[in-house]
N, C-alpha and C. Protein backbone atom coordinates (compact mmCIF):
# COMPACT_ATOMS: atom_id res chain seq x y z
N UNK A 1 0.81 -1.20 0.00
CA UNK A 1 0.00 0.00 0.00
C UNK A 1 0.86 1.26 0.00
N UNK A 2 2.18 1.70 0.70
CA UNK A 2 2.66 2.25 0.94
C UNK A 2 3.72 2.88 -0.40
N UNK A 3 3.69 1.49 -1.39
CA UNK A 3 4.59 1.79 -2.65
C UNK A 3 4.26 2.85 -3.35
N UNK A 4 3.14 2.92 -4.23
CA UNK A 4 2.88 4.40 -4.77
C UNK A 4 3.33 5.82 -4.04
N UNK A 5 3.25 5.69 -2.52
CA UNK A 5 3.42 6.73 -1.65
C UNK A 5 5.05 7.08 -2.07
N UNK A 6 5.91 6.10 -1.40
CA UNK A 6 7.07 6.08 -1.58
C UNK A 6 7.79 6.52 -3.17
N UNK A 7 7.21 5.92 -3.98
CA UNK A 7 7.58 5.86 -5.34
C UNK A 7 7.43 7.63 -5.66
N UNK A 8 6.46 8.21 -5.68
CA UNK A 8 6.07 9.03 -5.82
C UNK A 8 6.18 11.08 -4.89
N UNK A 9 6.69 9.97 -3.57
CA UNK A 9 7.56 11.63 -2.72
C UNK A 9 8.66 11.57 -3.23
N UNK A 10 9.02 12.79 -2.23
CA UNK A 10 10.45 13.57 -2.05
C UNK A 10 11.54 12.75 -1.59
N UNK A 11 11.44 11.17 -1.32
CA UNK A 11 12.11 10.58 -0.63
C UNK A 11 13.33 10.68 -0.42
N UNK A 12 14.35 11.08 0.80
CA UNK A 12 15.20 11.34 0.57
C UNK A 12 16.15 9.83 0.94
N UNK A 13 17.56 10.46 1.34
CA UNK A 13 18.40 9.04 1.56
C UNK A 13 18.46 8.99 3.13
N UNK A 14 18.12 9.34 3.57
CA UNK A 14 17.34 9.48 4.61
C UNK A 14 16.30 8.56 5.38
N UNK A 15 14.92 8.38 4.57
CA UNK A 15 13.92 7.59 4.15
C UNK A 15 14.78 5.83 3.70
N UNK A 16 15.66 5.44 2.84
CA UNK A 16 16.40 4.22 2.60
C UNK A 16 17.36 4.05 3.61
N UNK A 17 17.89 4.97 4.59
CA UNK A 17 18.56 4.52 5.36
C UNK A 17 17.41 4.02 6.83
N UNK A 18 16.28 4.32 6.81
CA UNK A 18 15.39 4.38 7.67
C UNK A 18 14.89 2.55 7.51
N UNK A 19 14.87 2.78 6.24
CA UNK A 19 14.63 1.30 5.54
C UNK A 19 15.29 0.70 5.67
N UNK A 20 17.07 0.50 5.84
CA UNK A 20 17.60 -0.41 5.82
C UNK A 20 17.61 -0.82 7.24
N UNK A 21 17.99 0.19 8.22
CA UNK A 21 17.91 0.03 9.82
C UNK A 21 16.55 -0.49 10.54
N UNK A 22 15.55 -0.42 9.80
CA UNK A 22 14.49 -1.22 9.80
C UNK A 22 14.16 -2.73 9.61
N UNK A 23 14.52 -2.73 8.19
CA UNK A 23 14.34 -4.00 7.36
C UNK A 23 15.78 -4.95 6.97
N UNK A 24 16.83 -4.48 7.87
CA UNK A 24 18.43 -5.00 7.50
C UNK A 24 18.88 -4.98 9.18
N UNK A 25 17.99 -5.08 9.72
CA UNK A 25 18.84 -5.27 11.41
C UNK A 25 20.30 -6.27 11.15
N UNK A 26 21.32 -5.60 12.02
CA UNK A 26 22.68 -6.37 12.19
C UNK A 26 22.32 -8.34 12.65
N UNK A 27 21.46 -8.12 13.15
CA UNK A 27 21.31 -9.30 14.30
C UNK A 27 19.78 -9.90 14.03
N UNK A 28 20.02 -10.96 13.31
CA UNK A 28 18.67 -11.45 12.97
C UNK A 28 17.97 -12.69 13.80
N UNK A 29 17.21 -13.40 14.43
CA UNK A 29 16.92 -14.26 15.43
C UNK A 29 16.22 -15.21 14.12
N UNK A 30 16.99 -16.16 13.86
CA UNK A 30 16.23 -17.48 13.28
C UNK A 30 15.44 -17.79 13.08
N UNK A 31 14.41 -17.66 14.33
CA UNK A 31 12.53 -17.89 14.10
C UNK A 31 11.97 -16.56 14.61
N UNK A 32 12.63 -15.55 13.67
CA UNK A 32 11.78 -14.31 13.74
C UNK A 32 10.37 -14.32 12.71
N UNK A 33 9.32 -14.64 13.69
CA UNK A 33 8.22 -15.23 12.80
C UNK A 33 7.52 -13.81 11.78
N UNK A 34 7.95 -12.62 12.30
CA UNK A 34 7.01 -11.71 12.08
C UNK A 34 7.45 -10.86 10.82
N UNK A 35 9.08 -11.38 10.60
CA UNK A 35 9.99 -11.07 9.62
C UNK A 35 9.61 -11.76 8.40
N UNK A 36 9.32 -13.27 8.59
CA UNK A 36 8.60 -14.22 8.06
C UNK A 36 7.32 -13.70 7.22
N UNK A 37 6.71 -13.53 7.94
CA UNK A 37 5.53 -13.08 7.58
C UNK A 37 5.15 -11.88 6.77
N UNK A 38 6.35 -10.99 6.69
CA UNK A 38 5.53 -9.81 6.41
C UNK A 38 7.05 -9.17 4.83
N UNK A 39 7.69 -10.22 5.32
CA UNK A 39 8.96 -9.74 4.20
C UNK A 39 8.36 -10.21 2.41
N UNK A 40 7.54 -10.87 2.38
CA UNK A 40 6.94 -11.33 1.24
C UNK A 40 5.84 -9.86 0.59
N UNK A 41 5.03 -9.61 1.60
CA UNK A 41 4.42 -8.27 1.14
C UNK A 41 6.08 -6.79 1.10
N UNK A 42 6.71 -6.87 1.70
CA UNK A 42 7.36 -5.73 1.36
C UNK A 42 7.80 -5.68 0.27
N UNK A 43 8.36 -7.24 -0.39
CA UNK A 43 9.37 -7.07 -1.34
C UNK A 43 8.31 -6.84 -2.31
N UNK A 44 7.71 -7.41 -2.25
CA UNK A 44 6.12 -6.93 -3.48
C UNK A 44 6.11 -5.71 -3.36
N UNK A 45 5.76 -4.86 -2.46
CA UNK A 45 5.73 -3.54 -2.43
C UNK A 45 6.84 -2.59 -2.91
N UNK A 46 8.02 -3.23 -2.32
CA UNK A 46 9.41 -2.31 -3.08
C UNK A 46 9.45 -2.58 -4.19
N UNK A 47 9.32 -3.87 -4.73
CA UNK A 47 9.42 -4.00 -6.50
C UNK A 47 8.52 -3.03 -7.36
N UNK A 48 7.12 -3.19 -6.69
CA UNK A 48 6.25 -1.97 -7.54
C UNK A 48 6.86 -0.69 -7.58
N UNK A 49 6.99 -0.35 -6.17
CA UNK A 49 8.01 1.18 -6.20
C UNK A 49 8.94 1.23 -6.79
N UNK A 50 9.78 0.41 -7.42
CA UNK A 50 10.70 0.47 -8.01
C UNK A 50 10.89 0.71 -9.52
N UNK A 51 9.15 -0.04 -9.76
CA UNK A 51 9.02 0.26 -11.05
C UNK A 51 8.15 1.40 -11.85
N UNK A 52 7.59 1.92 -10.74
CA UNK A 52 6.70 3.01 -10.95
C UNK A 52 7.63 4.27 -10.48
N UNK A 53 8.70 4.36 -9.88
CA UNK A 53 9.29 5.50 -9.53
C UNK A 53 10.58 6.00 -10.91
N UNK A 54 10.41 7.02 -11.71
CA UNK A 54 11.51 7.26 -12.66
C UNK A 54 12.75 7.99 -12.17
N UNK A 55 12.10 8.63 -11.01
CA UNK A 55 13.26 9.33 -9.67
C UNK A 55 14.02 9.06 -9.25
N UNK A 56 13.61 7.67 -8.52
CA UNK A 56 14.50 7.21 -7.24
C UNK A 56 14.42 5.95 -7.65
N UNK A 57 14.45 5.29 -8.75
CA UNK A 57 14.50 3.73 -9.51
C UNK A 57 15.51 3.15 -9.17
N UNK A 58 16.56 3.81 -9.44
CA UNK A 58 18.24 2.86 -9.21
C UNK A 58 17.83 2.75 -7.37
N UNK A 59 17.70 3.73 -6.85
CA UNK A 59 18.09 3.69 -5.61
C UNK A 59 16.84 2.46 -4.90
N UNK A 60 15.98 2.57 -5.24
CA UNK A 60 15.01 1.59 -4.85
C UNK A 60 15.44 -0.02 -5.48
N UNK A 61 15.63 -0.39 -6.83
CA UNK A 61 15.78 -1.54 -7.26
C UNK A 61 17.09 -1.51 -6.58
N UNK A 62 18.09 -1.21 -6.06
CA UNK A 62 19.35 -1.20 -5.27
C UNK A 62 19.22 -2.01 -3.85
N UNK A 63 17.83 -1.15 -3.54
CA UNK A 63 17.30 -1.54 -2.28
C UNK A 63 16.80 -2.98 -2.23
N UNK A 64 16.12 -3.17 -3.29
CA UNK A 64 15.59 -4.41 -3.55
C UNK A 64 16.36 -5.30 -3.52
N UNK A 65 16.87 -5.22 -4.29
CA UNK A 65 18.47 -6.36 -4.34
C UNK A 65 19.12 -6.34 -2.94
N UNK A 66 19.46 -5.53 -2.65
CA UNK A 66 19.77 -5.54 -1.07
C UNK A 66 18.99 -6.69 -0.14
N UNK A 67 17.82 -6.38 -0.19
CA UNK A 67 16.98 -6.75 0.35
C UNK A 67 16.69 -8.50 0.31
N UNK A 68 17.10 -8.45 -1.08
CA UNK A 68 16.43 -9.91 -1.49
C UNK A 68 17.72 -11.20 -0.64
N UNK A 69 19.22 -10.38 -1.64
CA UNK A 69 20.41 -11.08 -0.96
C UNK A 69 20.35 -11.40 0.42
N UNK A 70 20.33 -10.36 0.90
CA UNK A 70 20.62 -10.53 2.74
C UNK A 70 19.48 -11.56 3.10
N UNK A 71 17.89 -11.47 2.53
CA UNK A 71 17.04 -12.69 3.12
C UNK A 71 17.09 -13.59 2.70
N UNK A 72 17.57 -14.20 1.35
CA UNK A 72 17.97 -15.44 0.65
C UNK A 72 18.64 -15.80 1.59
N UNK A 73 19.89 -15.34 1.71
CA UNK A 73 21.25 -16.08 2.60
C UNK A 73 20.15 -15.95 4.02
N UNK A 74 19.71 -15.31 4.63
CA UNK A 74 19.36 -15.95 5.65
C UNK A 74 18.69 -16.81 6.26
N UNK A 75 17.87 -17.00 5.51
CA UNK A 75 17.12 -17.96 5.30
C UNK A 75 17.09 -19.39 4.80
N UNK A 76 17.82 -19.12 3.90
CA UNK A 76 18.09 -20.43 3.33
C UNK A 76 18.92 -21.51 3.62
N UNK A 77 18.43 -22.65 4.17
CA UNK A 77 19.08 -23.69 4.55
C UNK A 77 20.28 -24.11 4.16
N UNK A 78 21.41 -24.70 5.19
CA UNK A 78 22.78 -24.87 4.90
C UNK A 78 22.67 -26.40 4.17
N UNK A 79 21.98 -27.24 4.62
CA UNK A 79 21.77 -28.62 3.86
C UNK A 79 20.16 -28.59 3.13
N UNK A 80 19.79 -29.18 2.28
CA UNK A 80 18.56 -28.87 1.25
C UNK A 80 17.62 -29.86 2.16
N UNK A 81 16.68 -28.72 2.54
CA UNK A 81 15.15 -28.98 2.75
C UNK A 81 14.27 -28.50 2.08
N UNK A 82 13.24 -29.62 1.58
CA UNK A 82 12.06 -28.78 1.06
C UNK A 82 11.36 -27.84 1.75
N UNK A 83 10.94 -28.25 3.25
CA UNK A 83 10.12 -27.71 3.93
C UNK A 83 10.65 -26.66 3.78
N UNK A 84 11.84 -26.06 4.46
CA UNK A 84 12.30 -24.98 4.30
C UNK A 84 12.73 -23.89 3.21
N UNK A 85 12.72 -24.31 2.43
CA UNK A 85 12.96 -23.83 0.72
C UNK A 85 11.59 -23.77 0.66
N UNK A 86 10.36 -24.29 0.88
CA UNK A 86 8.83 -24.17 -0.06
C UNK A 86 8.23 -23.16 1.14
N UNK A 87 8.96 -22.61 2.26
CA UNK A 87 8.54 -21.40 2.57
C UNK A 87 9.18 -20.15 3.13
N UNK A 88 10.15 -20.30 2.53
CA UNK A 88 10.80 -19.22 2.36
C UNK A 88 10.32 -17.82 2.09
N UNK A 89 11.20 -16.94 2.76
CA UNK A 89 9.43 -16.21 2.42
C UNK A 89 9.91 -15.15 1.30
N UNK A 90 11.30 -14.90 0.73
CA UNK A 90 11.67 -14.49 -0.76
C UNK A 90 10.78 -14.94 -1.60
N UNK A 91 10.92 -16.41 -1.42
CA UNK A 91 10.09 -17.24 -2.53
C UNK A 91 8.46 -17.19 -2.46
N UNK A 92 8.30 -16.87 -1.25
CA UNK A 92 6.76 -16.78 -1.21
C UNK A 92 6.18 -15.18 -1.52
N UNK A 93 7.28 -14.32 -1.63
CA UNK A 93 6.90 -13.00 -2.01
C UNK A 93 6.87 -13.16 -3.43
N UNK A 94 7.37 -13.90 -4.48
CA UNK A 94 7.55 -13.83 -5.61
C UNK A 94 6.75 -14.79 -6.16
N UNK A 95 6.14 -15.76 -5.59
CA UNK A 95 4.82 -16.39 -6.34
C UNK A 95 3.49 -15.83 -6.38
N UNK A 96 2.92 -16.14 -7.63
CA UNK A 96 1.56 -15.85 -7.97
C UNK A 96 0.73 -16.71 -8.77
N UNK A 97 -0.50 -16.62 -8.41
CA UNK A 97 -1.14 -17.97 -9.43
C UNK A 97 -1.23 -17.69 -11.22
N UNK A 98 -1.41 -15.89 -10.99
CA UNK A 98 -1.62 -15.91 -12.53
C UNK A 98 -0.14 -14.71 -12.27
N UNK A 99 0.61 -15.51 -13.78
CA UNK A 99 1.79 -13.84 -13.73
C UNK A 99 1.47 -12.87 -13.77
N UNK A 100 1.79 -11.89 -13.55
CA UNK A 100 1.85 -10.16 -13.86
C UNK A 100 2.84 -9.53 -13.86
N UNK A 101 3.17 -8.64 -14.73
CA UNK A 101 4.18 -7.43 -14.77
C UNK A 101 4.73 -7.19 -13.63
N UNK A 102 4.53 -7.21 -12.64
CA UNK A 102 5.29 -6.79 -11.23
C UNK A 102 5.44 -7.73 -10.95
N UNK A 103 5.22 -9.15 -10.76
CA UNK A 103 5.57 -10.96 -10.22
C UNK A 103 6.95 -10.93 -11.02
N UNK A 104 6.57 -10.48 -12.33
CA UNK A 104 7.65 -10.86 -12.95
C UNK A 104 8.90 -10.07 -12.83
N UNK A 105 8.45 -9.05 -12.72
CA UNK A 105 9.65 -7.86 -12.51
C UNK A 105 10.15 -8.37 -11.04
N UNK A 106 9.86 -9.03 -9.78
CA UNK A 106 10.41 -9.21 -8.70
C UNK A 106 11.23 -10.14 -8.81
N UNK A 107 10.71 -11.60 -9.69
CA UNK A 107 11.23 -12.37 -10.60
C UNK A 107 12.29 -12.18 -10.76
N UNK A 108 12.43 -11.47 -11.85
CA UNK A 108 14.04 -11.12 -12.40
C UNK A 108 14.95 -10.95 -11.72
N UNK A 109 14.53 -9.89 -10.98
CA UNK A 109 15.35 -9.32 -9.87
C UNK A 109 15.59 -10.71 -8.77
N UNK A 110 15.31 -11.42 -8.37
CA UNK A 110 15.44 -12.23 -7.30
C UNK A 110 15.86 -13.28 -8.69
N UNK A 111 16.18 -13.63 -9.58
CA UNK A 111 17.39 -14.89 -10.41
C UNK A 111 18.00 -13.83 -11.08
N UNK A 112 18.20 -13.09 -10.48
CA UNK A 112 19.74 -12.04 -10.74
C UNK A 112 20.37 -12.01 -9.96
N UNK A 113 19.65 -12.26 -8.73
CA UNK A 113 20.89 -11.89 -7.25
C UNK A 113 21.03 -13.25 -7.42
N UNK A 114 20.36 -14.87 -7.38
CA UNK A 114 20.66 -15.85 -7.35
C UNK A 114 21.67 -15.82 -8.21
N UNK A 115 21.85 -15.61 -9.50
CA UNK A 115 22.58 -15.88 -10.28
C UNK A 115 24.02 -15.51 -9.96
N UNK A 116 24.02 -13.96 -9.62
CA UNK A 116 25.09 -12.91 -9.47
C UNK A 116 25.81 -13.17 -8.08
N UNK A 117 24.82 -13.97 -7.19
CA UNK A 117 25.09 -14.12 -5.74
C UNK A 117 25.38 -15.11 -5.20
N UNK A 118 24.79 -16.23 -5.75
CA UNK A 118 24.95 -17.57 -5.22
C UNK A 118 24.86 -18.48 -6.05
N UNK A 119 25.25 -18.49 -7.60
CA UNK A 119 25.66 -19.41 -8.10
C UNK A 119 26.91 -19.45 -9.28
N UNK A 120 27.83 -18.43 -8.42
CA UNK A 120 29.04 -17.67 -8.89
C UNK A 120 29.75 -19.22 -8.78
N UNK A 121 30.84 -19.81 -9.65
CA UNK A 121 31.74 -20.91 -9.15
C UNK A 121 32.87 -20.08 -9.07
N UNK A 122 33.62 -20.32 -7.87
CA UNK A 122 35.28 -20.13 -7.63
C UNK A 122 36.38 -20.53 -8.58
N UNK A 123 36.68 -20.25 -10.02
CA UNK A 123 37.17 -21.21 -10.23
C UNK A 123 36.35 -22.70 -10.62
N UNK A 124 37.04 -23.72 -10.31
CA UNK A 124 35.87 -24.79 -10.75
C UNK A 124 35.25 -25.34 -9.00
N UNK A 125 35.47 -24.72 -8.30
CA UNK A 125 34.73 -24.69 -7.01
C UNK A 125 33.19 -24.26 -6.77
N UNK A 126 32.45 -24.66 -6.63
CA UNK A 126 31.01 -24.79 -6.56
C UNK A 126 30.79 -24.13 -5.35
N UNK A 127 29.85 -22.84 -5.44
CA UNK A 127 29.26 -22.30 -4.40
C UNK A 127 28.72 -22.45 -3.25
N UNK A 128 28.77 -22.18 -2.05
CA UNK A 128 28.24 -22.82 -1.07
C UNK A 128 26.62 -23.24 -1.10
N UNK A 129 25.99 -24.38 -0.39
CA UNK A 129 25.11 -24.14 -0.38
C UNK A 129 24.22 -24.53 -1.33
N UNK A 130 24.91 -24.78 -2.63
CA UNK A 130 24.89 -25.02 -3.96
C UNK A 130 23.36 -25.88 -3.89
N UNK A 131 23.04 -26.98 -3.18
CA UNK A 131 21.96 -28.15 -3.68
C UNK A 131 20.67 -27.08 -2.68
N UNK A 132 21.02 -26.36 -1.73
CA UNK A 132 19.47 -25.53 -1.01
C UNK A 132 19.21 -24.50 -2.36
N UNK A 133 19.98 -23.80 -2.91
CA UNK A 133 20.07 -22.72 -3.99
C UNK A 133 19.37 -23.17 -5.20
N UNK A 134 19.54 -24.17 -5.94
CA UNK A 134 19.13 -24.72 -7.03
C UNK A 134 17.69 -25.62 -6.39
N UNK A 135 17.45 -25.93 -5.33
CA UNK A 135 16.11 -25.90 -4.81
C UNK A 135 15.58 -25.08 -4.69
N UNK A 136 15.58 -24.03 -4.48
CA UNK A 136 15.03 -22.56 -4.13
C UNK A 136 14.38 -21.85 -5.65
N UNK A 137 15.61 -22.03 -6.67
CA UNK A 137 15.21 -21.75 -7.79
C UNK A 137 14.41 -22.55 -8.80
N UNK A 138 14.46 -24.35 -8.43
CA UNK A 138 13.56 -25.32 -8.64
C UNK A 138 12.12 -24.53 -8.62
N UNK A 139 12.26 -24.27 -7.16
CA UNK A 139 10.75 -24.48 -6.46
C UNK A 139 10.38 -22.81 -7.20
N UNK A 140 11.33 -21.50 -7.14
CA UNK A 140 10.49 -20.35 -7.80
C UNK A 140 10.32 -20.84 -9.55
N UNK A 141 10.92 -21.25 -10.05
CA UNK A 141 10.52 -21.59 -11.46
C UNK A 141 9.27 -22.49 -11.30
N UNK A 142 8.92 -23.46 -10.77
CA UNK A 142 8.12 -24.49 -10.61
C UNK A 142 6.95 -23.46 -9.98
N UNK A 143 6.52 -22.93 -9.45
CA UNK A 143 5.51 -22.38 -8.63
C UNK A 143 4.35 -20.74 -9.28
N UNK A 144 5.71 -20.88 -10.29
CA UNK A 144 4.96 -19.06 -11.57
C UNK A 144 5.13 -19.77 -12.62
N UNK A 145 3.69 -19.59 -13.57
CA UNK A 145 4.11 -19.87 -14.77
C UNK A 145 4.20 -18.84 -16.00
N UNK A 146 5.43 -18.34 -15.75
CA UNK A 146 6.25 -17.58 -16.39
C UNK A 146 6.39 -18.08 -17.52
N UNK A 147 6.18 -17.44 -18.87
CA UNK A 147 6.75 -17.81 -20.04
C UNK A 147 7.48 -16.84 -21.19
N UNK A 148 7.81 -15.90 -20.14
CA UNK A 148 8.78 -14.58 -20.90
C UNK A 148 10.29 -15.19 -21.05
N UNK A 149 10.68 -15.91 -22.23
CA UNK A 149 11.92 -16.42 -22.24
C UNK A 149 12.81 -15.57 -21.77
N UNK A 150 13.18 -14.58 -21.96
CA UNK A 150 14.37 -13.77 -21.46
C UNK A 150 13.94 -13.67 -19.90
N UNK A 151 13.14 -13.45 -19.16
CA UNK A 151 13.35 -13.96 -17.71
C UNK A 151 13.69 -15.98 -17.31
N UNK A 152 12.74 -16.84 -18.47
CA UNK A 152 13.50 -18.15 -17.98
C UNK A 152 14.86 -18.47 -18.38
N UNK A 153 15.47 -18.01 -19.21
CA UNK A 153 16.82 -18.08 -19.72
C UNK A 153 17.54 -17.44 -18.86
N UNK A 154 17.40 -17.00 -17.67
CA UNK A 154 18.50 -16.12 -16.90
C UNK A 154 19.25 -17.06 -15.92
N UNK A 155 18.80 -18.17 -15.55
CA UNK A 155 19.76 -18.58 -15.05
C UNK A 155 20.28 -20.25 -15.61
N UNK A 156 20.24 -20.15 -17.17
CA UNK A 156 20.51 -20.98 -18.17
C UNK A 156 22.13 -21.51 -17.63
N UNK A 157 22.91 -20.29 -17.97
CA UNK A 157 24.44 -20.77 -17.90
C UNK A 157 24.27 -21.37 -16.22
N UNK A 158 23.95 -20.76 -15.54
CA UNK A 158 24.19 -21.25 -14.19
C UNK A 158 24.33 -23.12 -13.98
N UNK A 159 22.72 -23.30 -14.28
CA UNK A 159 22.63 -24.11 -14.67
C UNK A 159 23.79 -25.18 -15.49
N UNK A 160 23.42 -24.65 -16.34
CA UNK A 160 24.58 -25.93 -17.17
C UNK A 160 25.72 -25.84 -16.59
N UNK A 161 26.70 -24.77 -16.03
CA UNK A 161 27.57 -24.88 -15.27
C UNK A 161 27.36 -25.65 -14.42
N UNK A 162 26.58 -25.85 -13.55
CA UNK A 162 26.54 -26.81 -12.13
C UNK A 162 26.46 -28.21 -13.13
N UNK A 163 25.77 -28.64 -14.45
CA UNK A 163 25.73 -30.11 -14.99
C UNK A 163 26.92 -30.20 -15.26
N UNK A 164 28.09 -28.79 -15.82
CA UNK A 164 29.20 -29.66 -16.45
C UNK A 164 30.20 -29.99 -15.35
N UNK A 165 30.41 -29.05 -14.09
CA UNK A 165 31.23 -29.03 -12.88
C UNK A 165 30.73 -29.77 -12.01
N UNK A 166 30.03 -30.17 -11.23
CA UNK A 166 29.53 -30.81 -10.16
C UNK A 166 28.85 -32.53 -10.76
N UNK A 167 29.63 -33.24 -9.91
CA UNK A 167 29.20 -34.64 -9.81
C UNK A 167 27.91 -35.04 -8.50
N UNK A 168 28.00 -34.20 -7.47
CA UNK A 168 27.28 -34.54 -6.62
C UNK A 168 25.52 -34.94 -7.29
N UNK A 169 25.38 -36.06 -6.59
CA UNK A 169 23.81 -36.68 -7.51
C UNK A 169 22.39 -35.71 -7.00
N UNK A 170 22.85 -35.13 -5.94
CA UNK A 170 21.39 -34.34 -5.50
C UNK A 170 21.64 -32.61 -6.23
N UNK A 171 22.65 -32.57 -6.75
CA UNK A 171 22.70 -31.15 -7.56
C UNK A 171 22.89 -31.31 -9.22
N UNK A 172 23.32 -32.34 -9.36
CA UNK A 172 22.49 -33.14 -10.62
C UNK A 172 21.05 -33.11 -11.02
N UNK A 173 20.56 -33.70 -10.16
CA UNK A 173 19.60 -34.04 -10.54
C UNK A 173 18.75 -32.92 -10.11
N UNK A 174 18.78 -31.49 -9.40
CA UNK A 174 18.19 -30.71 -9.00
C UNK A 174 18.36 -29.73 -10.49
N UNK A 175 19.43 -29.67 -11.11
CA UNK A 175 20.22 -28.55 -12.05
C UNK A 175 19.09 -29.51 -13.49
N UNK A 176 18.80 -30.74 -13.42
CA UNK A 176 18.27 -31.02 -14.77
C UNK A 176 17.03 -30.78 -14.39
N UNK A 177 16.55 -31.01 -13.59
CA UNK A 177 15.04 -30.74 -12.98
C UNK A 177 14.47 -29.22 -13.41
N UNK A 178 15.57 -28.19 -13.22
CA UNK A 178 15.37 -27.10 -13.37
C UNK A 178 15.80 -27.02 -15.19
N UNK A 179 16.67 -27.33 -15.44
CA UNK A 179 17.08 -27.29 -16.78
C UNK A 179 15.63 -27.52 -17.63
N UNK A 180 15.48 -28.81 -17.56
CA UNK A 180 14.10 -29.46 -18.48
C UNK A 180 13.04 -28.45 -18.32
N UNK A 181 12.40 -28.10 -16.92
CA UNK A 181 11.71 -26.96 -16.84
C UNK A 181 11.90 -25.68 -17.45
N UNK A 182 12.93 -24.87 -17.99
CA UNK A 182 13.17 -23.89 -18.55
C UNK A 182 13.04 -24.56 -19.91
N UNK A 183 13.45 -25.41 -20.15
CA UNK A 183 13.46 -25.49 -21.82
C UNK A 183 11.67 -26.22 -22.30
N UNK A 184 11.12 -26.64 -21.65
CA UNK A 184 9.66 -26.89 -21.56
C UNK A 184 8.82 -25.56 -21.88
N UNK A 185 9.18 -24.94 -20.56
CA UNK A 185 8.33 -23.39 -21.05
C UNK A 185 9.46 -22.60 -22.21
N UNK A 186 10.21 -22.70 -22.74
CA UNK A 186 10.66 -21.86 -23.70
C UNK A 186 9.82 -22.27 -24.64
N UNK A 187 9.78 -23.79 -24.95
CA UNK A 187 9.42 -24.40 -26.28
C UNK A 187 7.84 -24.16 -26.34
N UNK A 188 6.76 -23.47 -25.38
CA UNK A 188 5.50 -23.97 -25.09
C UNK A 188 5.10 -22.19 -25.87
């Protein structure tokens, strides 16, 4: 509710630093349920602002990304659970039953930081975390049915990188899972 507002003042840097000391506390508590709960409507809300503001765009989609990184990594499990990956609440801010222009625009933005963030290889060293990550992105590809190729093609190379580098059988078989799914909706 608050996005148009934002999008549309004087906002200064001021206002984003208010936001980050808000929504970026140093010290996060594990089963902060209320963080849970309510981080799925914000990021919805900052993405709209982000795309409706011609002003303060960089500085908001900046924010966003900010936003998305720091709760991915915190959230996201050190060994791969579904339970925990299917409610995540990144991932639950970014599903919708029918797409729209803003699902998708949060979309992007959240398998850009995946991409840019956590499925960087070292060298031929595989990212931490690697089999919760490619679940995460399983389950957001699997859950929107997105069929704007240039958003499912974004995390193509990733992908095939983890099939040609990694032997492990549960990131195998997570990386084709996701693979087949992108090339399904390309071809549809």
């Amino acid at each position: 509710h608050w996005s148009p507002l934002l999008a549309t003042s004087k906002a200064q840097q001021l206002l984003f630093r208010l936001v980050d000391g808000l929504l970026l506390p140093h010290h996060l508590p594990q089963q902060d349920r209320a963080l849970r709960d309510s981080l799925p409507l914000f990021l919805q809300g900052l993405s709209v602002a982000s795309s409706v503001s011609q002003l303060q765009s960089s500085c908001l989609k900046q924010q966003l990304r900010s936003v998305i990184h720091r709760y991915l990594d915190h959230f996201l499990p050190a060994a791969p659970s579904m339970g925990v990956v299917a409610n995540h609440p990144v991932l639950l801010g970014a599903c919708e039953a029918a797409p729209t222009p803003q699902g998708a625009s949060l979309r992007r933005t959240i398998l850009e930081v995946l991409c840019e963030r956590f499925l960087q290889f070292k060298s031929r060293a595989p990212p931490p975390r690697l089999s919760s990550v490619l679940m995460f992105l399983l389950e957001l590809l699997r859950r929107n049915g997105d069929t704007d190729v240039s958003l499912l093609t974004l995390p193509l190379p990733s992908l095939l990188r983890c099939l040609m580098l990694v032997n492990e059988p549960q990131v195998r078989k997570t990386s084709t899972d996701a693979l087949q799914l992108v090339v399904e909706r390309c071809a549809a």
